[in-house]
C-alpha atoms as a PDB file:
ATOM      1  CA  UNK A   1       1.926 -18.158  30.441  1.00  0.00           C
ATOM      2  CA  UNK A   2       2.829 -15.574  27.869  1.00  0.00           C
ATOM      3  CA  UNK A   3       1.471 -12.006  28.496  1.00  0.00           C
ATOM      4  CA  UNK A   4       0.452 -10.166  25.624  1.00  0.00           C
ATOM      5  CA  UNK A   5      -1.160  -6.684  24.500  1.00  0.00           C
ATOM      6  CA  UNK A   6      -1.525  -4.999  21.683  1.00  0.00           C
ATOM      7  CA  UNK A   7      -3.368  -1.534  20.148  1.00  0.00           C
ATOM      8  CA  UNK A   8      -3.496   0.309  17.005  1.00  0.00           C
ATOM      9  CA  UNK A   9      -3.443   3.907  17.420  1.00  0.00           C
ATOM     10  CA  UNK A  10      -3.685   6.030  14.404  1.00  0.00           C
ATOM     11  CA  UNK A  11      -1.329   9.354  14.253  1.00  0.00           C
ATOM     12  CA  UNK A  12      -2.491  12.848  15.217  1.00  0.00           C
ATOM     13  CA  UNK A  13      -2.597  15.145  11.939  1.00  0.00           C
ATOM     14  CA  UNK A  14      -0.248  18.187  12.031  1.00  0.00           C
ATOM     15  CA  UNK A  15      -0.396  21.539   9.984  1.00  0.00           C
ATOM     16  CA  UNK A  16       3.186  20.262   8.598  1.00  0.00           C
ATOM     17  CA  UNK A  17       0.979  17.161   7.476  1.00  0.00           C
ATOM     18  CA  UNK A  18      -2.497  19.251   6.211  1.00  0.00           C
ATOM     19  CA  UNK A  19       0.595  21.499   4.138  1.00  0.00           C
ATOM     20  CA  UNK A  20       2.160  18.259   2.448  1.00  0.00           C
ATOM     21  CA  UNK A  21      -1.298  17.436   1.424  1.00  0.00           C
ATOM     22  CA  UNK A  22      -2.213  20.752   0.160  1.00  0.00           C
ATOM     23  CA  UNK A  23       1.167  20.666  -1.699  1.00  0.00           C
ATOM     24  CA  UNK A  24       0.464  17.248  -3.247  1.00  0.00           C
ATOM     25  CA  UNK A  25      -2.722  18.391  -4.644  1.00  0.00           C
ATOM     26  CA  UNK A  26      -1.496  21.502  -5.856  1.00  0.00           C
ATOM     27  CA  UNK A  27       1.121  19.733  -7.781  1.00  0.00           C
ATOM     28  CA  UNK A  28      -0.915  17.342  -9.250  1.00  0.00           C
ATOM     29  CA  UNK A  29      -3.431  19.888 -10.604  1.00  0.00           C
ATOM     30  CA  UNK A  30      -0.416  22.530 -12.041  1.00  0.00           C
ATOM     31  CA  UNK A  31       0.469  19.286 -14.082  1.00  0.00           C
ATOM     32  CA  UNK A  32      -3.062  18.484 -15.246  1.00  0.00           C
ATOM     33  CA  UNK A  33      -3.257  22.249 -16.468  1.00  0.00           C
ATOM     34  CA  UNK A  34       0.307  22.014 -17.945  1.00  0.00           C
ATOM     35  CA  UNK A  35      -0.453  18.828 -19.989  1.00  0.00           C
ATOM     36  CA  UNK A  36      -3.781  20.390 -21.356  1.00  0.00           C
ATOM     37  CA  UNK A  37      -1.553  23.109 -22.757  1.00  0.00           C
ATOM     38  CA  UNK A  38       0.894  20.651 -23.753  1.00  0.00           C
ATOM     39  CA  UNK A  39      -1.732  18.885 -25.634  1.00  0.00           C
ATOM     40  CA  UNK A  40      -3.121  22.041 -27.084  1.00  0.00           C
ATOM     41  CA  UNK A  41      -0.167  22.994 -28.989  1.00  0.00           C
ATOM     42  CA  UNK A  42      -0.047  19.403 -30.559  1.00  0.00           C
ATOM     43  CA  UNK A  43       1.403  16.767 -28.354  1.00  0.00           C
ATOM     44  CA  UNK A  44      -0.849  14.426 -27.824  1.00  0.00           C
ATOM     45  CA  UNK A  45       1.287  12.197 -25.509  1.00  0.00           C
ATOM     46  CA  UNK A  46       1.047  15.172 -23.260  1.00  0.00           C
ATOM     47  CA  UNK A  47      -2.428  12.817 -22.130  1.00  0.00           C
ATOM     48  CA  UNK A  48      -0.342  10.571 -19.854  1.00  0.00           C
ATOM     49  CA  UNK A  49       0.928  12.804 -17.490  1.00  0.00           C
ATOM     50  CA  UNK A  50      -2.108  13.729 -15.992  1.00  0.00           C
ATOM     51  CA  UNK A  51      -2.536  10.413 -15.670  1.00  0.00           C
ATOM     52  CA  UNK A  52       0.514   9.639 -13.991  1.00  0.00           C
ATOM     53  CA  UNK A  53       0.301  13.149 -11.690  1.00  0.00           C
ATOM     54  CA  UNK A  54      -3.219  11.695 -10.151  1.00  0.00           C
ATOM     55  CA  UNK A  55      -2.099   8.046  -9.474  1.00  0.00           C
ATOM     56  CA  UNK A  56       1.432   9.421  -7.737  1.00  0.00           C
ATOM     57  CA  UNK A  57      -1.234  11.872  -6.019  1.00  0.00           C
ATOM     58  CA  UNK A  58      -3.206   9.121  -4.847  1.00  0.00           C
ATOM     59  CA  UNK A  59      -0.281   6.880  -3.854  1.00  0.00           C
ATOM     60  CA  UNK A  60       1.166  10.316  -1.798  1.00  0.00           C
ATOM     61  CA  UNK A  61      -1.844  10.795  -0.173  1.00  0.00           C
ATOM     62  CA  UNK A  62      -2.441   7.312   1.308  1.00  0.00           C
ATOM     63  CA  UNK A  63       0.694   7.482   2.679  1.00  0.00           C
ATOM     64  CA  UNK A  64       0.199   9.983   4.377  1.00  0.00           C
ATOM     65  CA  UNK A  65      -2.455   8.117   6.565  1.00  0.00           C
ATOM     66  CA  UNK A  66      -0.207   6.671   9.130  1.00  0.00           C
ATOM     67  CA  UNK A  67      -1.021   4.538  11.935  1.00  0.00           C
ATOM     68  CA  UNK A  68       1.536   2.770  15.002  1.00  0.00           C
ATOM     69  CA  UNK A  69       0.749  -0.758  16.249  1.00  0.00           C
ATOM     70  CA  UNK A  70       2.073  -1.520  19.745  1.00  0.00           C
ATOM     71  CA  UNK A  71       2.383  -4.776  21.179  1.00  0.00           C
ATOM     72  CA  UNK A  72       3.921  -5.988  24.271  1.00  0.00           C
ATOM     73  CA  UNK A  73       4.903  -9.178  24.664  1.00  0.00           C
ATOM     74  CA  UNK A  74       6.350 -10.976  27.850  1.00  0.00           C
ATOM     75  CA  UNK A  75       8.175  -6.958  29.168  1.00  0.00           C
ATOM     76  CA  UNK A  76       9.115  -6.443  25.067  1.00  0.00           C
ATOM     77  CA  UNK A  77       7.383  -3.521  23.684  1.00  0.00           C
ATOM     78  CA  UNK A  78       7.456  -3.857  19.900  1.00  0.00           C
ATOM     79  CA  UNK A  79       6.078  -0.767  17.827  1.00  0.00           C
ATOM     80  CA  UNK A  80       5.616  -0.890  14.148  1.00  0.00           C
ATOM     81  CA  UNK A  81       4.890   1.991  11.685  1.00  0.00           C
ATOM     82  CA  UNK A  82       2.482   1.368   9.395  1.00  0.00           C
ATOM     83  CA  UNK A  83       1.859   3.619   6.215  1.00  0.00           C
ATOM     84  CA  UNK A  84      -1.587   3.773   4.052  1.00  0.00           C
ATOM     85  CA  UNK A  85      -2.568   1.033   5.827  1.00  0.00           C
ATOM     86  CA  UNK A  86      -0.178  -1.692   3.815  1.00  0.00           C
ATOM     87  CA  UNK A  87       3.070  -1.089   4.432  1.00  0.00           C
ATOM     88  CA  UNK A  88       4.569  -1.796   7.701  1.00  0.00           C
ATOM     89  CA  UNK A  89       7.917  -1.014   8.940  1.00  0.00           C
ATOM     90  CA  UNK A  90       9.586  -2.060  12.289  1.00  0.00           C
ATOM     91  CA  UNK A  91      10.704   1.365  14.120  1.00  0.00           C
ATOM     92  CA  UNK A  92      11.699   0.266  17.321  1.00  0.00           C
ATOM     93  CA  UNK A  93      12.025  -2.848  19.878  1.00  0.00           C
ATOM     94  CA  UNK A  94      12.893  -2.258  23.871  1.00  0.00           C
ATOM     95  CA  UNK A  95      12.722  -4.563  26.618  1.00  0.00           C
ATOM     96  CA  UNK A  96      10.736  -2.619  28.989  1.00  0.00           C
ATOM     97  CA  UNK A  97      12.806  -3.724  32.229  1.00  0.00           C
ATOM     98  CA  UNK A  98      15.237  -1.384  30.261  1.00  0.00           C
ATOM     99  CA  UNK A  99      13.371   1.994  30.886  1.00  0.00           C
ATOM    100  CA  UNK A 100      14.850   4.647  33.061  1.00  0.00           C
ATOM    101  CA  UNK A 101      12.305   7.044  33.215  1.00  0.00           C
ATOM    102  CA  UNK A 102       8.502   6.150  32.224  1.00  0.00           C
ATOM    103  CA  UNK A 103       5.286   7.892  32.942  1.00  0.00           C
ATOM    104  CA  UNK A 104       2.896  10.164  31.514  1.00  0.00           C
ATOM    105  CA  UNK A 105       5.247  12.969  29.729  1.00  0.00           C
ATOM    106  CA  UNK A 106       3.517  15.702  31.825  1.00  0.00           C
ATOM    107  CA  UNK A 107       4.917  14.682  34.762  1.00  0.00           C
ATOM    108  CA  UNK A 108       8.570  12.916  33.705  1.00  0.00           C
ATOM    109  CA  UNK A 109      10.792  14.932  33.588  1.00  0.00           C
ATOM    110  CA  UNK A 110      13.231  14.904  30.604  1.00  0.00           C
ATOM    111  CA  UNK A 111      17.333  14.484  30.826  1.00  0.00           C
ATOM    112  CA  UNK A 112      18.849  17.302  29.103  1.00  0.00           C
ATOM    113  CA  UNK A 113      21.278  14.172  27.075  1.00  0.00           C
ATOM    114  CA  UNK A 114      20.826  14.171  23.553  1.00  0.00           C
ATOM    115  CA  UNK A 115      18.997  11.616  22.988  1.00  0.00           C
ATOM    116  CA  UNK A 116      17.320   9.706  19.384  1.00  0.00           C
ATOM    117  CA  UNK A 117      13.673  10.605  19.735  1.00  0.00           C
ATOM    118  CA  UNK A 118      11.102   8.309  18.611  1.00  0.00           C
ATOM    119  CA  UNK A 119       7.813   9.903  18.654  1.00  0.00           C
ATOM    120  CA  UNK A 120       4.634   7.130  17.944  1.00  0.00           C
ATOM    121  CA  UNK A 121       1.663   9.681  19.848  1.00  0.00           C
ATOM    122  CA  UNK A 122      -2.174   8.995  18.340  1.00  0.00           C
ATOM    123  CA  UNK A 123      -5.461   8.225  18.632  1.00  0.00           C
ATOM    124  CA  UNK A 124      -6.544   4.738  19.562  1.00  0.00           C
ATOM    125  CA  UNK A 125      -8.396   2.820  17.244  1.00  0.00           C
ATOM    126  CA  UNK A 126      -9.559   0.599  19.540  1.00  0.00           C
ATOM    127  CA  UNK A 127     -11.896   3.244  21.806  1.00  0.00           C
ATOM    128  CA  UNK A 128     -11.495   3.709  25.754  1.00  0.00           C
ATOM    129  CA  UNK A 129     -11.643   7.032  27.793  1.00  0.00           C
ATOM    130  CA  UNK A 130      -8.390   6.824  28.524  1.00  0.00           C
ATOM    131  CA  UNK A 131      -6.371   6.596  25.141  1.00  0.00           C
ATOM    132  CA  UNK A 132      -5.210  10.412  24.224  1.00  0.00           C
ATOM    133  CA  UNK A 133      -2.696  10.550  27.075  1.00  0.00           C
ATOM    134  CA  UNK A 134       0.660  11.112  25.789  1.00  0.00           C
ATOM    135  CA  UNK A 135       3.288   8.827  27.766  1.00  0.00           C
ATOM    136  CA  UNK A 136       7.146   9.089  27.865  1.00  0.00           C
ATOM    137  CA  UNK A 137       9.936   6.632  28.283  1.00  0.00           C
ATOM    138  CA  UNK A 138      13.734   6.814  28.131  1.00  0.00           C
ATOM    139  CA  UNK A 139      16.096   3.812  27.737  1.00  0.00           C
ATOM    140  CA  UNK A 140      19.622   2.923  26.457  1.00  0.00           C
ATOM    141  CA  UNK A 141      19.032   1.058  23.339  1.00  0.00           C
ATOM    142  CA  UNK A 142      21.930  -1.391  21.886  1.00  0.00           C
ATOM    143  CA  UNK A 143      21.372   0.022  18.146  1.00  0.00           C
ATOM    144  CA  UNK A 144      20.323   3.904  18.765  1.00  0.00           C
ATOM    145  CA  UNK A 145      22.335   4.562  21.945  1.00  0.00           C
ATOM    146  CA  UNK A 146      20.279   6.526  24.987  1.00  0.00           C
ATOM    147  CA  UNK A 147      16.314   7.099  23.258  1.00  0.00           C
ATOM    148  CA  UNK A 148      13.165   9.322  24.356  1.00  0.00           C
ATOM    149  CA  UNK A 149       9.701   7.622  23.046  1.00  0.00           C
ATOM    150  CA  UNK A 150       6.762   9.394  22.982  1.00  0.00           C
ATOM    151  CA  UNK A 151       3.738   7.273  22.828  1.00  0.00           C
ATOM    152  CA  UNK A 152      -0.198   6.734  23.216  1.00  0.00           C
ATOM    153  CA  UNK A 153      -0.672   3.584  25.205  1.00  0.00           C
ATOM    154  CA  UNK A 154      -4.391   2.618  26.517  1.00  0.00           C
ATOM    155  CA  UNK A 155      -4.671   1.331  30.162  1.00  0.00           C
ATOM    156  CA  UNK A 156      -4.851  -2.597  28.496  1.00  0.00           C
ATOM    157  CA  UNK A 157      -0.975  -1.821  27.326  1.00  0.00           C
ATOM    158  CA  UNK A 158       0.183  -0.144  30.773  1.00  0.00           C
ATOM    159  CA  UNK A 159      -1.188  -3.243  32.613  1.00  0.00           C
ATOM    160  CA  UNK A 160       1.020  -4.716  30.372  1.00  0.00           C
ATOM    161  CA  UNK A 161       3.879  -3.249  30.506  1.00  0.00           C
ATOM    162  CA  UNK A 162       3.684  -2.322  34.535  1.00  0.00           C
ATOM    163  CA  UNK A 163       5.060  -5.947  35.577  1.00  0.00           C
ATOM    164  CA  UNK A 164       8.071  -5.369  34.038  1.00  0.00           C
ATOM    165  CA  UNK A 165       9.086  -2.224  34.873  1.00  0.00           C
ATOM    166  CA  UNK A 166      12.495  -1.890  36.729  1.00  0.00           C
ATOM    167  CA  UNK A 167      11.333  -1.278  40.741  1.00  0.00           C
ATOM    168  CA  UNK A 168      12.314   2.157  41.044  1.00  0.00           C
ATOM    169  CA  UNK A 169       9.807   3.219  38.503  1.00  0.00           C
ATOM    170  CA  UNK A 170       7.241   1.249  39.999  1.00  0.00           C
ATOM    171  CA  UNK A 171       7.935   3.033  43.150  1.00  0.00           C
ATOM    172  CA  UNK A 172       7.848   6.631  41.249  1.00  0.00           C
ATOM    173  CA  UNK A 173       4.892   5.301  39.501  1.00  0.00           C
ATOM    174  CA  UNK A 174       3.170   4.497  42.260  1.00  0.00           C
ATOM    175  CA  UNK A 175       4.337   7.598  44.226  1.00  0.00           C
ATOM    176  CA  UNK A 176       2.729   9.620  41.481  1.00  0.00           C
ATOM    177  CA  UNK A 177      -0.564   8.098  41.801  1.00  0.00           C
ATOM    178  CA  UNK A 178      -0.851   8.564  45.511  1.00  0.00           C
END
């Protein structure tokens, strides 16, 4: 029987992401001013580029809503990035057997390799007391060489992914929780 779980968690807003925003807006309204000048001193077409500046605003600013689905199937944890709520891109793929290190990122410690960092932290969307802990896993990848993930799974996705764990973490998991 195939094991499955999946959650939609949507990502926590950063002052980096409030300042985009702010800069989006602030764009789209010197461009508005500069076209009624524009228009004022007798070009008409001027019209269409506030026009233009609102629906590129608009387009901006609902990608900036971004949101990570996880899903675990049979020990493969599958995470997909998914912008304004319509586009969706694969960002990563790992057989979970694969992990060296996995646990809540308070208590794993880190290598000090370089590693690719993939970092897929929110909110669930799916509600639980348990859903803002941030979790950390390391694994050798075949594409992006030795990887750090960062991510926001709710208890339904640990059960999950505990089965197919590699034994030592089990054991360190376990030895954690005692």
């Amino acid at each position: 029987m195939d094991q499955f779980a999946e959650q939609l968690v949507r990502k926590y807003h950063s002052a980096k992401d409030d300042l985009k925003r702010v800069g989006i807006i602030a764009g789209t309204v010197v461009i508005c001013i500069f076209s009624v000048l524009l228009v004022m001193i007798g070009y008409p077409i001027a019209l269409v580029l506030p026009v233009c500046a609102i629906w590129l605003a608009w387009y901006l600013l609902r990608l900036q809503n971004v949101e990570y689905e996880y899903s675990c199937t049979n020990g493969t944890l599958d995470i997909d990035k998914i912008l304004g709520q319509d586009k969706r891109k694969s960002m990563l793929s790992i057989d979970v057997s694969t992990f060296t290190r996995y646990g809540k990122a308070e208590e794993t410690e880190e290598s000090d390799d370089d590693r690719t960092t993939f970092s897929a932290m929110g909110e669930s969307l799916m509600g639980g007391e348990d859903d803002s802990e941030t979790y950390y896993a390391e694994f050798d990848h075949p594409e992006h060489g030795k990887c750090a993930l960062y991510f926001s799974p709710d208890s339904r996705l640990r059960d999950a992914l505990e089965p197919f764990l590699s034994r030592e973490i089990k054991q360190q998991l376990r030895g954690n929780h005692s």
